[in-house]
Protein backbone atom coordinates (compact mmCIF):
# COMPACT_ATOMS: atom_id res chain seq x y z
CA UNK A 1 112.68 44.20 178.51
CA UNK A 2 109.87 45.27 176.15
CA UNK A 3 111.41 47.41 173.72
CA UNK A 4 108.37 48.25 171.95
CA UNK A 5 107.89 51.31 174.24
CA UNK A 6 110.85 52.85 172.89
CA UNK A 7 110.21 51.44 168.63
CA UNK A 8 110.05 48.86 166.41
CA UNK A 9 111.20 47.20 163.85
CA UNK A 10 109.91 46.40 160.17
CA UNK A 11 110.14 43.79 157.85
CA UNK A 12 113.45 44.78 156.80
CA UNK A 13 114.93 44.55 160.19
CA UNK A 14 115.59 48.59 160.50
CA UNK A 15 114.69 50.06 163.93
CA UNK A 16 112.32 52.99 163.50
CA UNK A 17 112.21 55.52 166.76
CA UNK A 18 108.18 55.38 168.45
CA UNK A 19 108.75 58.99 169.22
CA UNK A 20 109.36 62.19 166.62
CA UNK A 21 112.62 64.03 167.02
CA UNK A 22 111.74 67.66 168.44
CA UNK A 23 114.38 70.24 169.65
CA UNK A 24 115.19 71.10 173.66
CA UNK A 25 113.63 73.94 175.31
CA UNK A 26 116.32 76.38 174.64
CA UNK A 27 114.98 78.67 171.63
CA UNK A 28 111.19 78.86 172.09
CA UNK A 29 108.89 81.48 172.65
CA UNK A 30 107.23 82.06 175.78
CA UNK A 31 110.73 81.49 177.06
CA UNK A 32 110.21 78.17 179.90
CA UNK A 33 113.67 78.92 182.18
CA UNK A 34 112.50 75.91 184.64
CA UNK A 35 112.26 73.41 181.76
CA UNK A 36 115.55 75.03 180.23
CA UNK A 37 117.55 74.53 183.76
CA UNK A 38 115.62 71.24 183.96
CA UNK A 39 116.98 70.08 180.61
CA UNK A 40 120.82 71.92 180.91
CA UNK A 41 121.00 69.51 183.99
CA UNK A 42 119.40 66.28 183.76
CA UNK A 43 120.65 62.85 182.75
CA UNK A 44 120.26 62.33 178.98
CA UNK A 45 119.93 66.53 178.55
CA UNK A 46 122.73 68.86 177.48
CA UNK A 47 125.07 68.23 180.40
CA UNK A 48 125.11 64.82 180.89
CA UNK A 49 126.08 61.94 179.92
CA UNK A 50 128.07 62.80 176.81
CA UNK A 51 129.52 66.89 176.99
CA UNK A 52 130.04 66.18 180.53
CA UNK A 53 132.57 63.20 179.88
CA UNK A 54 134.04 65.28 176.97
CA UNK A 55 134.65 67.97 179.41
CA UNK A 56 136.11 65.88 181.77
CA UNK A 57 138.32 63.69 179.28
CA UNK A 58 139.36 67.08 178.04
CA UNK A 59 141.00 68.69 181.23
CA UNK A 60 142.42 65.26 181.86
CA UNK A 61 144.17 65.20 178.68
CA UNK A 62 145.32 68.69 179.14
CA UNK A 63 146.48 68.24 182.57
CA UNK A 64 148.30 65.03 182.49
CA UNK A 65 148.83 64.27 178.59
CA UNK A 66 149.91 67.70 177.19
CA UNK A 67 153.49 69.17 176.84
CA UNK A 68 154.10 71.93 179.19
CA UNK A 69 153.76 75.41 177.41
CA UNK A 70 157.54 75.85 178.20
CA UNK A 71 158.10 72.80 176.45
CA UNK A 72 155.68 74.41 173.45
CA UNK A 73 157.06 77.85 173.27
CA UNK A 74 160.38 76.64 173.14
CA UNK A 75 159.75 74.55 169.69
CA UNK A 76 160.98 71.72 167.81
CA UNK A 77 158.97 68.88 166.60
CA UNK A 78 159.06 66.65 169.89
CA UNK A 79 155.97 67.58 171.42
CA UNK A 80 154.03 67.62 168.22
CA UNK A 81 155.05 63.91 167.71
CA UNK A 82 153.55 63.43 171.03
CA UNK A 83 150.34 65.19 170.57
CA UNK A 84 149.61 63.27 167.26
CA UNK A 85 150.47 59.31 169.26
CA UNK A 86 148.45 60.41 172.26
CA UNK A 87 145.37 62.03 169.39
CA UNK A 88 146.03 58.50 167.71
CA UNK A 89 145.50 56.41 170.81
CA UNK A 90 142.82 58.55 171.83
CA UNK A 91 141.20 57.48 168.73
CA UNK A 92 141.63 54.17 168.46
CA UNK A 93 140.51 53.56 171.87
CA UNK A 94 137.71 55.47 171.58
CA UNK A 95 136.20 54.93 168.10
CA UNK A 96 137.24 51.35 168.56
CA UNK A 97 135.63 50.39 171.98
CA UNK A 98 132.33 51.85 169.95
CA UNK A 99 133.14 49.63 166.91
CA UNK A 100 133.66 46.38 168.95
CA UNK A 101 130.72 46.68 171.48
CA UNK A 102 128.18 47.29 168.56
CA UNK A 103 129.86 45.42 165.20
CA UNK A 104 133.04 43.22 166.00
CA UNK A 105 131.63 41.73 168.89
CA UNK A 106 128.33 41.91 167.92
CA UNK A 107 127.00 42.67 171.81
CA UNK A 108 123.49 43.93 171.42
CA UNK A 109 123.34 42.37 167.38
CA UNK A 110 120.59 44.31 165.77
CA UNK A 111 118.48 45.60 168.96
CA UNK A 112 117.59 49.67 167.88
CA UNK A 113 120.23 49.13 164.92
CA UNK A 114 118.59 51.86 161.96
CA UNK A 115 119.50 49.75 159.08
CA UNK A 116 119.27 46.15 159.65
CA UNK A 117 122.52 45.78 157.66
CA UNK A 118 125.57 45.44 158.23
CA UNK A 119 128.56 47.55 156.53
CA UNK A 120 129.00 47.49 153.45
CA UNK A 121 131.28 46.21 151.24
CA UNK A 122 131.50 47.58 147.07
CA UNK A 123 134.20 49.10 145.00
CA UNK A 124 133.72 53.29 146.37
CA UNK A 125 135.64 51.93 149.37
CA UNK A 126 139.37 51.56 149.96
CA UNK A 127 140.19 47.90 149.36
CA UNK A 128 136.23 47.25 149.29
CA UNK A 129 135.24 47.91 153.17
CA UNK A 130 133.27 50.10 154.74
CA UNK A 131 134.68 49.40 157.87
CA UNK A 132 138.69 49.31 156.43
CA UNK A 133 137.96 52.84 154.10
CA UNK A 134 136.58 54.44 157.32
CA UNK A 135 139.34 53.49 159.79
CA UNK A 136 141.96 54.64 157.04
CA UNK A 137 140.34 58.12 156.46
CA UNK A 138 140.03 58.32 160.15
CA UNK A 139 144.06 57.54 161.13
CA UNK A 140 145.42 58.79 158.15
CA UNK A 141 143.45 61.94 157.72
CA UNK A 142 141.75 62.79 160.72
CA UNK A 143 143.75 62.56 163.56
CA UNK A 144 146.68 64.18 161.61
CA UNK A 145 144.88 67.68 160.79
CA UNK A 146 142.98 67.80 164.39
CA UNK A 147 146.63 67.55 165.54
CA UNK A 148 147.62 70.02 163.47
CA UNK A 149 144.78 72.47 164.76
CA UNK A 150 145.40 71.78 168.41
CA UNK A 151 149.37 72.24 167.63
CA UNK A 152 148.51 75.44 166.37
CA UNK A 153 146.45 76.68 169.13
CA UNK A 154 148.50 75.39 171.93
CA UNK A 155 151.37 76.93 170.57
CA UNK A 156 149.64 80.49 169.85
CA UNK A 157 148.60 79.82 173.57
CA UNK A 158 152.23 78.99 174.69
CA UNK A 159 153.77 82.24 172.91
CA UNK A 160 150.85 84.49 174.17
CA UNK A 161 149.82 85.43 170.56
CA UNK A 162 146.24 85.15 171.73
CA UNK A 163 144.48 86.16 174.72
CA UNK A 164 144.74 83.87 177.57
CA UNK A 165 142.17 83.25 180.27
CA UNK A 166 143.52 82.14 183.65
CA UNK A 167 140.96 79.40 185.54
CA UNK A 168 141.44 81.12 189.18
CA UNK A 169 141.66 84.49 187.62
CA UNK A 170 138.34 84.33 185.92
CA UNK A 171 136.56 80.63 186.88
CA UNK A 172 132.97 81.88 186.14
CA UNK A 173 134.18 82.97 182.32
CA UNK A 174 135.73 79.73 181.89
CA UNK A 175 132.75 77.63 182.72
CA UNK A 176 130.60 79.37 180.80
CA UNK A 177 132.91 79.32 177.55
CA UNK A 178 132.88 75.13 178.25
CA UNK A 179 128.91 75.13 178.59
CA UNK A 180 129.10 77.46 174.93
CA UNK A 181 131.73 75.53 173.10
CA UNK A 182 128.94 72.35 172.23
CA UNK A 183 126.73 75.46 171.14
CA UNK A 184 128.99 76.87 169.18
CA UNK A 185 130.47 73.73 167.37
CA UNK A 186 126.79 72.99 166.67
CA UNK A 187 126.53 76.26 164.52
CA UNK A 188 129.92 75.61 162.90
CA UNK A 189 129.12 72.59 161.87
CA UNK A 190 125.41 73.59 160.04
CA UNK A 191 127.20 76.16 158.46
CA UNK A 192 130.03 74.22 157.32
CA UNK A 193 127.46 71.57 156.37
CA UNK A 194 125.37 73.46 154.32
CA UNK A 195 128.41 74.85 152.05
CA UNK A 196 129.79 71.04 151.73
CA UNK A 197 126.41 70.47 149.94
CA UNK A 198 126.93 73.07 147.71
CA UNK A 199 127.32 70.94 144.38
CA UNK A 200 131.28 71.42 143.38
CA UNK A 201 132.37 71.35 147.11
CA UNK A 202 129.78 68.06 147.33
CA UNK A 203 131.25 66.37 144.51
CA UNK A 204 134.48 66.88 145.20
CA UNK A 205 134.79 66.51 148.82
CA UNK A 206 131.62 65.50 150.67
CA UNK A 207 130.36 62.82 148.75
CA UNK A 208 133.49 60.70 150.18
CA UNK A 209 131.48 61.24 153.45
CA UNK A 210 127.67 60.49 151.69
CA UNK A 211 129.40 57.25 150.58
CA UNK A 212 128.42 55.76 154.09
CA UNK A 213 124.45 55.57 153.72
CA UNK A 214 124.50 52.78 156.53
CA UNK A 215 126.79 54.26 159.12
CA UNK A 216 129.50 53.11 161.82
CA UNK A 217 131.19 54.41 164.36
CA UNK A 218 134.63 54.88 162.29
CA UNK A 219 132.48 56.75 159.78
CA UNK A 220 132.00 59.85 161.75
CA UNK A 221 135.38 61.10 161.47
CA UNK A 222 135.85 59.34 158.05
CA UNK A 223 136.16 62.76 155.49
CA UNK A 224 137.98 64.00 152.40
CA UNK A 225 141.17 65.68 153.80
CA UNK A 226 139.62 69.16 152.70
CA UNK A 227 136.75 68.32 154.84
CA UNK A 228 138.59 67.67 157.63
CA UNK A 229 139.94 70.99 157.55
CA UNK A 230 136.96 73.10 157.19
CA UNK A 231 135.34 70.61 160.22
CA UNK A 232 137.94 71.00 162.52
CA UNK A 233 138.03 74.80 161.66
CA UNK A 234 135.63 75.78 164.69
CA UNK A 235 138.38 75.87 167.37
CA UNK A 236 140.08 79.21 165.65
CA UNK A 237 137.13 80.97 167.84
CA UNK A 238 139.50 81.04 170.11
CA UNK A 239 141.73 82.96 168.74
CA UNK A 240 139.53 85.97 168.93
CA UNK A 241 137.71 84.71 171.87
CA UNK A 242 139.62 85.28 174.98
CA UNK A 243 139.68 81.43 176.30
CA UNK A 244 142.40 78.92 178.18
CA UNK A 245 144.03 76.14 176.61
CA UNK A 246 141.76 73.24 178.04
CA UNK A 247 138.97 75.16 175.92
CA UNK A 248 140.84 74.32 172.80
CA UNK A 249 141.55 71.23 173.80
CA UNK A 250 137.95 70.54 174.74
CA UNK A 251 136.43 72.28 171.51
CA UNK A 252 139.04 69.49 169.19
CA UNK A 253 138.45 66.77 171.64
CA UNK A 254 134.64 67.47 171.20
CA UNK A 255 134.72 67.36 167.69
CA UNK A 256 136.84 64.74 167.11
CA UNK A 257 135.56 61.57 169.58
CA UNK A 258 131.38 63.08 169.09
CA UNK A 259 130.71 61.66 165.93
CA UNK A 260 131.36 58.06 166.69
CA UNK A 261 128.30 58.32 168.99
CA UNK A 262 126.45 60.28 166.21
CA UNK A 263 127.47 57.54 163.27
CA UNK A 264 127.35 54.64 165.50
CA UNK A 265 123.98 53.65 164.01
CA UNK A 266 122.32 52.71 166.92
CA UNK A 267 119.43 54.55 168.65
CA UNK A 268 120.56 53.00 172.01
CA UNK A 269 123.43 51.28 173.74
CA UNK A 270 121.88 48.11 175.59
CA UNK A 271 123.18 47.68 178.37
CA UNK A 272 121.84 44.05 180.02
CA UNK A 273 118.51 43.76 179.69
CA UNK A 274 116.72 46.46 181.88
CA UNK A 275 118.98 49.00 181.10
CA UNK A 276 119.98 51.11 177.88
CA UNK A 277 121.64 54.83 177.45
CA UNK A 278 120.12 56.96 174.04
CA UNK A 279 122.71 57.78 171.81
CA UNK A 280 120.78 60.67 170.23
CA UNK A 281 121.95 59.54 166.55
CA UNK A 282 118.62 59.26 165.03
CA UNK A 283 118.86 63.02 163.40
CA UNK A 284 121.90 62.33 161.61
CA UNK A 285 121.64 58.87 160.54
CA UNK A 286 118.34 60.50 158.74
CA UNK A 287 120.62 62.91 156.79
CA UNK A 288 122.56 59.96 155.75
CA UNK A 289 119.94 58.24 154.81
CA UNK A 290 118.22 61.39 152.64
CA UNK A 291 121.28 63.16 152.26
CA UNK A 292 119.31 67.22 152.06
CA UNK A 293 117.97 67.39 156.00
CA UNK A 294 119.01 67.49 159.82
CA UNK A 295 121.98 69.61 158.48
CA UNK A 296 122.63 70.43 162.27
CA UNK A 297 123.20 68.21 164.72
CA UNK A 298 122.77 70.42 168.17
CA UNK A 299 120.37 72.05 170.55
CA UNK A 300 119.93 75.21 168.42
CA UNK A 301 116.94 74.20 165.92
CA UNK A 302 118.55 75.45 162.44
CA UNK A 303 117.31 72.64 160.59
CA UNK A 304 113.60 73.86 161.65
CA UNK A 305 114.19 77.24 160.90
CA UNK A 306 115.71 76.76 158.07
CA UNK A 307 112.67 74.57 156.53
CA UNK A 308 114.94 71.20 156.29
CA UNK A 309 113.98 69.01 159.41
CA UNK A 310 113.06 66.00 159.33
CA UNK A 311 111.42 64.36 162.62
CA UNK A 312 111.35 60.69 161.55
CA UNK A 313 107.50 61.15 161.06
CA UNK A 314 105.64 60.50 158.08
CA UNK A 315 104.64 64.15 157.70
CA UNK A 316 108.06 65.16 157.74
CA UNK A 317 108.81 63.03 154.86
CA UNK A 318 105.98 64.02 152.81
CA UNK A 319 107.03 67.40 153.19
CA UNK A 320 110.32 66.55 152.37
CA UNK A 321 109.05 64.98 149.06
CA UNK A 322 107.52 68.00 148.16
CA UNK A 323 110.50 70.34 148.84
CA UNK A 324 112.49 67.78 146.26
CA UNK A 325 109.54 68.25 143.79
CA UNK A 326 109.53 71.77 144.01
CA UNK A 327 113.00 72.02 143.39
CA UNK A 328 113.30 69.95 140.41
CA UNK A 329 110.42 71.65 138.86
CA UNK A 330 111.99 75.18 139.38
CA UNK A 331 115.28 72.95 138.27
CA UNK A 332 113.34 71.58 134.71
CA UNK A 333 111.78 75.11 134.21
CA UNK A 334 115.41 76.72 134.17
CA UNK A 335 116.59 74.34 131.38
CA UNK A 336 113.67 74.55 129.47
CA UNK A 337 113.16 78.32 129.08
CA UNK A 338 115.86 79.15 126.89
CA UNK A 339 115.29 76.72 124.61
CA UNK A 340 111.62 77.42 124.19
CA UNK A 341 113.05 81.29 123.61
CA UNK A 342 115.66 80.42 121.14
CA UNK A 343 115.36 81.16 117.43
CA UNK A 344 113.74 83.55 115.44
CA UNK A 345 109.98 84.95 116.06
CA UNK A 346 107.64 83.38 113.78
């Protein structure tokens, strides 16, 4: 299979896109509803492959691998314990099946790999491995405080403390709040994002993440504790929302398993060689890679609107070069002019 119609790769061995990122035909003026529908239902559009799976994975979990609200109203720690193994296997299965098609077991080697490189290894990770540092803050981290969020809900769900939304009573409403949860978690998270860049909250708790400049699929979920609990934040929606369980349980779910496909580093998973499936991680290995663009990571175009996206193109980086020059100008002039104001007039 010629690859070259979808990249190509330079001397370093990183895989470089042929095509520019651009946004789907959701916010745009003239409004195109054919090419929306078109997109909201294609392969490789919002739908399908990945929210679709989510969605289904989702109401599978909640039908066959959740406590019974009975079971939830009536307390104890039981059913917590068994939310957190199942969140854990979940996990592992998941995160690792990503990790051992594209770095244990090597499958596809390098083919539409970003950075040529492998992970890293270096003292700013736990016992010196990329890999090891992102698997602990994963387990240890992680899963624990998405558990606790989906604990939370289920049991604000079970004790009726928050409007409930029967499926049969209301099916239409329920669909459409699963077709706006990816929507809404992709707002969350740029605003979320931009505040973890703020410089104390950066420092403190997001650079753990920035640590990973040549990502893996354990890296997506691999935070600062604190960060874990503004990320997985987005699901209290539904506390003021009027929603059903499985939307909870989606909206964590979502959140949780979505960044190993984001991190994974790979444009593409190869499958044989006629046949591959787009991950759609390009725009967020590039904010790895210059830390201060592609802030969002959804259909609504934020980053564009906002001034910081970056396409992948040349253009886009010179313009991104200029926005860091301009800054550290306005940056210099600030330190400069009260010193050149200080002291007596001659």
């Amino acid at each position: 299979m010629d690859d070259s119609r979808y990249g190509s790769t330079n001397k370093r061995g990183d895989w470089k896109p042929k095509d520019s990122l651009t946004h789907p035909p959701m916010f745009v003026w003239p409004v195109k509803p054919i090419a929306f529908m078109a997109w909201l239902v294609k392969w490789d559009g919002y739908l399908f492959p990945w929210n679709f799976l989510f969605a289904i994975l989702s109401l599978a979990v909640w039908r066959y691998a959740t406590p019974s609200p009975e079971t939830i109203a009536a307390g104890g720690w039981t059913w917590m314990g068994f939310v957190l193994a199942r969140n854990m296997i979940l996990a592992i299965v998941f995160y690792g099946a990503w990790h051992l098609w594209f770095y244990a077991g090597k499958v596809q080697g390098t083919r539409f790999k970003f950075n040529g490189n492998w992970p890293a290894t270096g003292n700013v990770f736990l016992f010196k491995r990329q890999t090891v540092d992102n698997v602990i803050w994963t387990l240890l981290s992680g899963v624990p405080i998405w558990t606790a969020y989906e604990c939370l809900m289920l049991w604000l769900f079970a004790t009726h403390r928050i409007p409930y939304v029967a499926y049969f009573a209301h099916p239409v409403y329920v669909i459409a709040i699963f077709l706006a949860i990816p929507i809404f978690h992709s707002l969350h998270f740029y605003l979320i994002h931009r505040a973890l860049h703020w410089p104390p909250l950066y420092r403190r708790v997001h650079s753990l993440h920035h640590n990973y400049v040549n990502p893996g699929p354990w890296s997506g979920l691999s935070m600062h504790p604190v960060e874990h609990l503004i990320y997985f934040s987005g699901v209290l929606i539904h506390v003021i929302v009027p929603s059903h369980p499985a939307h909870a349980v989606f909206h964590l779910l979502h959140s949780a398993l979505g960044p190993a496909r984001t991190h994974a580093g790979f444009e593409r998973v190869a499958i044989g060689k006629q046949h591959n499936l787009d991950l759609h991680g390009y725009l967020h290995y590039l904010h790895h890679k210059y830390f201060e663009c592609n802030y969002a990571d959804g259909p609504i175009p934020l980053d564009k609107w906002f001034g910081t996206f970056h396409d992948g193109s040349n253009e886009a980086q010179e313009a991104m070069d200029r926005r860091f020059l301009r800054r550290t100008r306005a940056a210099r002039a600030k330190t400069i002019a009260p010193a050149s104001g200080s002291g007596p007039s001659p």
